[in-house]
Protein backbone atom coordinates (compact mmCIF):
# COMPACT_ATOMS: atom_id res chain seq x y z
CA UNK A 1 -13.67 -24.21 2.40
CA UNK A 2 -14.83 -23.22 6.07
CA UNK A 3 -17.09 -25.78 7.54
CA UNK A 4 -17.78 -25.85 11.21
CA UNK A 5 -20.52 -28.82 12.32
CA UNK A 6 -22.83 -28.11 15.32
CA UNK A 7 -24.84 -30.17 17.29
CA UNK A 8 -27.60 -29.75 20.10
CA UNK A 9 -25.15 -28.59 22.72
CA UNK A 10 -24.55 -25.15 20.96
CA UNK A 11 -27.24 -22.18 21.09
CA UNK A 12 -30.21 -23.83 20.24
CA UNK A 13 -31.33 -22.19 16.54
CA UNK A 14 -27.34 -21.10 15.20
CA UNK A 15 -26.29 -22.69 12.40
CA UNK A 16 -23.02 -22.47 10.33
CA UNK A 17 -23.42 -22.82 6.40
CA UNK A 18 -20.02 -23.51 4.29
CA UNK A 19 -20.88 -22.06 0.75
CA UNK A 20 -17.79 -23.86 -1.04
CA UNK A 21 -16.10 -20.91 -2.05
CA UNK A 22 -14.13 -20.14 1.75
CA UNK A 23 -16.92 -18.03 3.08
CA UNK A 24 -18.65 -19.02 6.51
CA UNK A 25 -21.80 -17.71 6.92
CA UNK A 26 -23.59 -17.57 10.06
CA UNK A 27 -27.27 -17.84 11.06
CA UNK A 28 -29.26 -17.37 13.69
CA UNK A 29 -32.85 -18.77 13.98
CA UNK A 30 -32.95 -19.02 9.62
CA UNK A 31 -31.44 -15.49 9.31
CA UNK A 32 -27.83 -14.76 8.51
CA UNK A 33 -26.34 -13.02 11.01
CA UNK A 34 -22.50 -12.02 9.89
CA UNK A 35 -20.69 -13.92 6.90
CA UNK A 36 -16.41 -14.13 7.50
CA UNK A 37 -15.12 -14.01 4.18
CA UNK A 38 -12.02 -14.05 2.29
CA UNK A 39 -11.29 -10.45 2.90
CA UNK A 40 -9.51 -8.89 0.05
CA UNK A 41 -6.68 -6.20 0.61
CA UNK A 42 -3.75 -4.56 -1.39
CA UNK A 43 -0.82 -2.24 -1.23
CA UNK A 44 0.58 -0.54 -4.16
CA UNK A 45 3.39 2.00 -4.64
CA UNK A 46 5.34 3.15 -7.17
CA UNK A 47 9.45 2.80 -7.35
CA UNK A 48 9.20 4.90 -11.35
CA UNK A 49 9.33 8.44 -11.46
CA UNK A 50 5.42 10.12 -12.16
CA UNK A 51 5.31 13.69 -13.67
CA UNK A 52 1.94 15.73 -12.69
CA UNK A 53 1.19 18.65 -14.53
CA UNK A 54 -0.13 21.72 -12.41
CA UNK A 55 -3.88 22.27 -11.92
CA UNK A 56 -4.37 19.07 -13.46
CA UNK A 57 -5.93 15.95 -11.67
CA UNK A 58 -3.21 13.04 -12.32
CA UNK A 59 -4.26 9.13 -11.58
CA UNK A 60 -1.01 7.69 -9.58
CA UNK A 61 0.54 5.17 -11.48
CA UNK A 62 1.45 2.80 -8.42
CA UNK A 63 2.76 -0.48 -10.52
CA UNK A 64 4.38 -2.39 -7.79
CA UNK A 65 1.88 -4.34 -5.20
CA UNK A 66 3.29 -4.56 -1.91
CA UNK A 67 0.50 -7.43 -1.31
CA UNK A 68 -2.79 -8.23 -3.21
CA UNK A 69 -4.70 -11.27 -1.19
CA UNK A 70 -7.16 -11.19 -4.26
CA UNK A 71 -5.56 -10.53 -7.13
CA UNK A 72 -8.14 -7.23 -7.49
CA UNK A 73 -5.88 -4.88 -8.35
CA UNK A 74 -4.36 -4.10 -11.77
CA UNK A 75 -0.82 -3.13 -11.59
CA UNK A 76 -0.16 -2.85 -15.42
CA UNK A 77 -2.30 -0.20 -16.80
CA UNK A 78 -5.31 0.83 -15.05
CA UNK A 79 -3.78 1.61 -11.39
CA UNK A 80 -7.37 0.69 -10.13
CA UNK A 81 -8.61 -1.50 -7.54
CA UNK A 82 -11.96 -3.65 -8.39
CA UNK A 83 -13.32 -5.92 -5.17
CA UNK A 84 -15.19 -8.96 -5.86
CA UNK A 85 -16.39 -8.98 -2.08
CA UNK A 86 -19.67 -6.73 -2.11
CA UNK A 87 -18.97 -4.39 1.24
CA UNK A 88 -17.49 -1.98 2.66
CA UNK A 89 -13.99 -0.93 2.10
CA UNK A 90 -11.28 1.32 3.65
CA UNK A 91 -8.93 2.94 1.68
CA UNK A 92 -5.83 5.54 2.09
CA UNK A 93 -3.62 7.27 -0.11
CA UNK A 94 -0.42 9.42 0.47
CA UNK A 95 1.26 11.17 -1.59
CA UNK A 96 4.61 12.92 -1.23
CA UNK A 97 5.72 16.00 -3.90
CA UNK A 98 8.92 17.09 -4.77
CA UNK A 99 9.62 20.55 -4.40
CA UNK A 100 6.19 21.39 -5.24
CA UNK A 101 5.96 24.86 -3.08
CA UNK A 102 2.66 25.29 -3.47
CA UNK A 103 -0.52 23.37 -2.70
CA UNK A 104 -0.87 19.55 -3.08
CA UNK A 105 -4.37 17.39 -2.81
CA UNK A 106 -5.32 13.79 -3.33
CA UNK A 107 -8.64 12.32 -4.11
CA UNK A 108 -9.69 8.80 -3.91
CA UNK A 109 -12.45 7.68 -6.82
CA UNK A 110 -15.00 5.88 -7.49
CA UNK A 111 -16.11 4.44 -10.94
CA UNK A 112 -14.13 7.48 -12.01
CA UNK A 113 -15.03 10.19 -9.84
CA UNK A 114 -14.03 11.87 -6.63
CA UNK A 115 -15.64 9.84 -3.64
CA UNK A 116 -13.29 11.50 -1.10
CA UNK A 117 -11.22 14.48 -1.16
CA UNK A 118 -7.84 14.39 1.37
CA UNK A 119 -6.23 17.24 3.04
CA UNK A 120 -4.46 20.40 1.60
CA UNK A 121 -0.77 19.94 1.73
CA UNK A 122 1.61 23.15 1.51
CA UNK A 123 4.95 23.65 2.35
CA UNK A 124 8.16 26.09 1.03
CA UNK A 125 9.41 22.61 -0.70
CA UNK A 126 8.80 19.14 -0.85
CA UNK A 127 4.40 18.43 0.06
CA UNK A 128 2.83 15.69 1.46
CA UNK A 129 -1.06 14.54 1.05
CA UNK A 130 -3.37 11.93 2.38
CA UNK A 131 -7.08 10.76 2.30
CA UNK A 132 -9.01 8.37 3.88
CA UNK A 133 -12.60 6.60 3.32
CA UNK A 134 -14.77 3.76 4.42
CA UNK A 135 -16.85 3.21 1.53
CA UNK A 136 -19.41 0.86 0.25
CA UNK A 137 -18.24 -1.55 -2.87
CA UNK A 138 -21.17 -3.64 -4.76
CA UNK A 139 -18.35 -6.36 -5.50
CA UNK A 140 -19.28 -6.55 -9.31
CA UNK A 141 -18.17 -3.22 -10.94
CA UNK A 142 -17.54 -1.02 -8.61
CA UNK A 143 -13.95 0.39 -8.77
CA UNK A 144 -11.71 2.48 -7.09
CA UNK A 145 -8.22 4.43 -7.97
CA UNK A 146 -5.93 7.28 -6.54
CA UNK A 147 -5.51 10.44 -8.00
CA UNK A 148 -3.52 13.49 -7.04
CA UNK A 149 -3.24 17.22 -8.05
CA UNK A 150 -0.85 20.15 -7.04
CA UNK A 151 -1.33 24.08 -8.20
CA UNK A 152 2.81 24.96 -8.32
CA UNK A 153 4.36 26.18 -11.29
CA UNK A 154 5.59 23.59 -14.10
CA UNK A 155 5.15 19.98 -13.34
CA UNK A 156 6.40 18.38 -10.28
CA UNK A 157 7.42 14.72 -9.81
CA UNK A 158 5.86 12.62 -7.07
CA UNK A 159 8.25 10.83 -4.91
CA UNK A 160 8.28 7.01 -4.79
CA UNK A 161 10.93 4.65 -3.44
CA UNK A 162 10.77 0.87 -3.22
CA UNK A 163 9.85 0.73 0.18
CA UNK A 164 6.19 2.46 -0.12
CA UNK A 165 7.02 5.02 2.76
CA UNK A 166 6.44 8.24 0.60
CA UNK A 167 3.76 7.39 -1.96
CA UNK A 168 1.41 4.64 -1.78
CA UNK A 169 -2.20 3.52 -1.63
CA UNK A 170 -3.79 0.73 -0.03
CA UNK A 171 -7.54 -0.47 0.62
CA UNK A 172 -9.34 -3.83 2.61
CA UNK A 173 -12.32 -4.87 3.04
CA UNK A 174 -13.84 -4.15 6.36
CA UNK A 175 -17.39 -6.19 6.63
CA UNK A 176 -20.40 -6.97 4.50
């Protein structure tokens, strides 16, 4: 629980509430001002192989959290991060294709659909992709997961290793 006490000798109309829950909310003259808060973040990655078929948007399976200060993000089946902080949020995904030879994309979503396209990856061989939003989360049911999408031939594998360096996705909460 934050609590900070005040007295006459600060700015004359600030005051510093302590709602119980480890938020600190500040306010100036009666009117809240800014509110620190327990500022939920994860990492997630994958260390299984994932098969995407082509022309086919594929959620990324990322089942091992590097971190998750809130326990809002489900590593066992949905892939999908849901904040209970109402604010705004930045995420970033990357994903790295094997031998893919063609064009790669990936998409973060909301609620389950595209919020945020990334950048085209191409190369002769192995394809890289990344995408990054600020976006606005309501803290109730909003939710948010990676997806990805290449246009080779056959299905191509996306890259993951234990360390998180290839393929990974990660998101924190910013401010109110």
């Amino acid at each position: 629980m934050a609590l900070i006490n005040t007295t006459t000798t600060g700015i004359q109309g600030s005051t510093f509430v302590a709602d119980g829950t480890g938020d600190l909310t500040i306010q100036q003259n009666g009117q809240t001002i800014n509110r620190i808060t327990a500022a939920p973040a994860f990492r997630a990655s994958s260390t299984t192989t994932q098969s995407f078929s082509s022309a086919t948007w594929t959620k990324c399976a990322f089942g091992v959290e590097t971190f998750d200060t809130n326990n809002n993000y489900d590593s066992s089946t949905n892939y999908r991060f849901t904040p209970t902080v109402a604010g705004y949020y930045l995420f970033s995904c990357q994903l790295y294709f094997s031998g893919v030879a063609a064009q790669a994309l990936c998409a973060i979503y909301k609620n389950g659909n595209p919020a945020q396209y990334g950048m085209w990856g191409y190369s002769p061989g192995d394809t890289t992709t990344s995408v990054v939003i600020l976006i606005y989360a309501n803290g109730t049911s909003d939710y948010f997961e990676c997806w990805g999408y290449h246009n080779g031939s056959g299905s191509k594998n996306l890259y993951n290793d234990s360390s998180a360096v290839h393929s990974s996705w990660q998101g924190n909460w910013v401010r109110p």
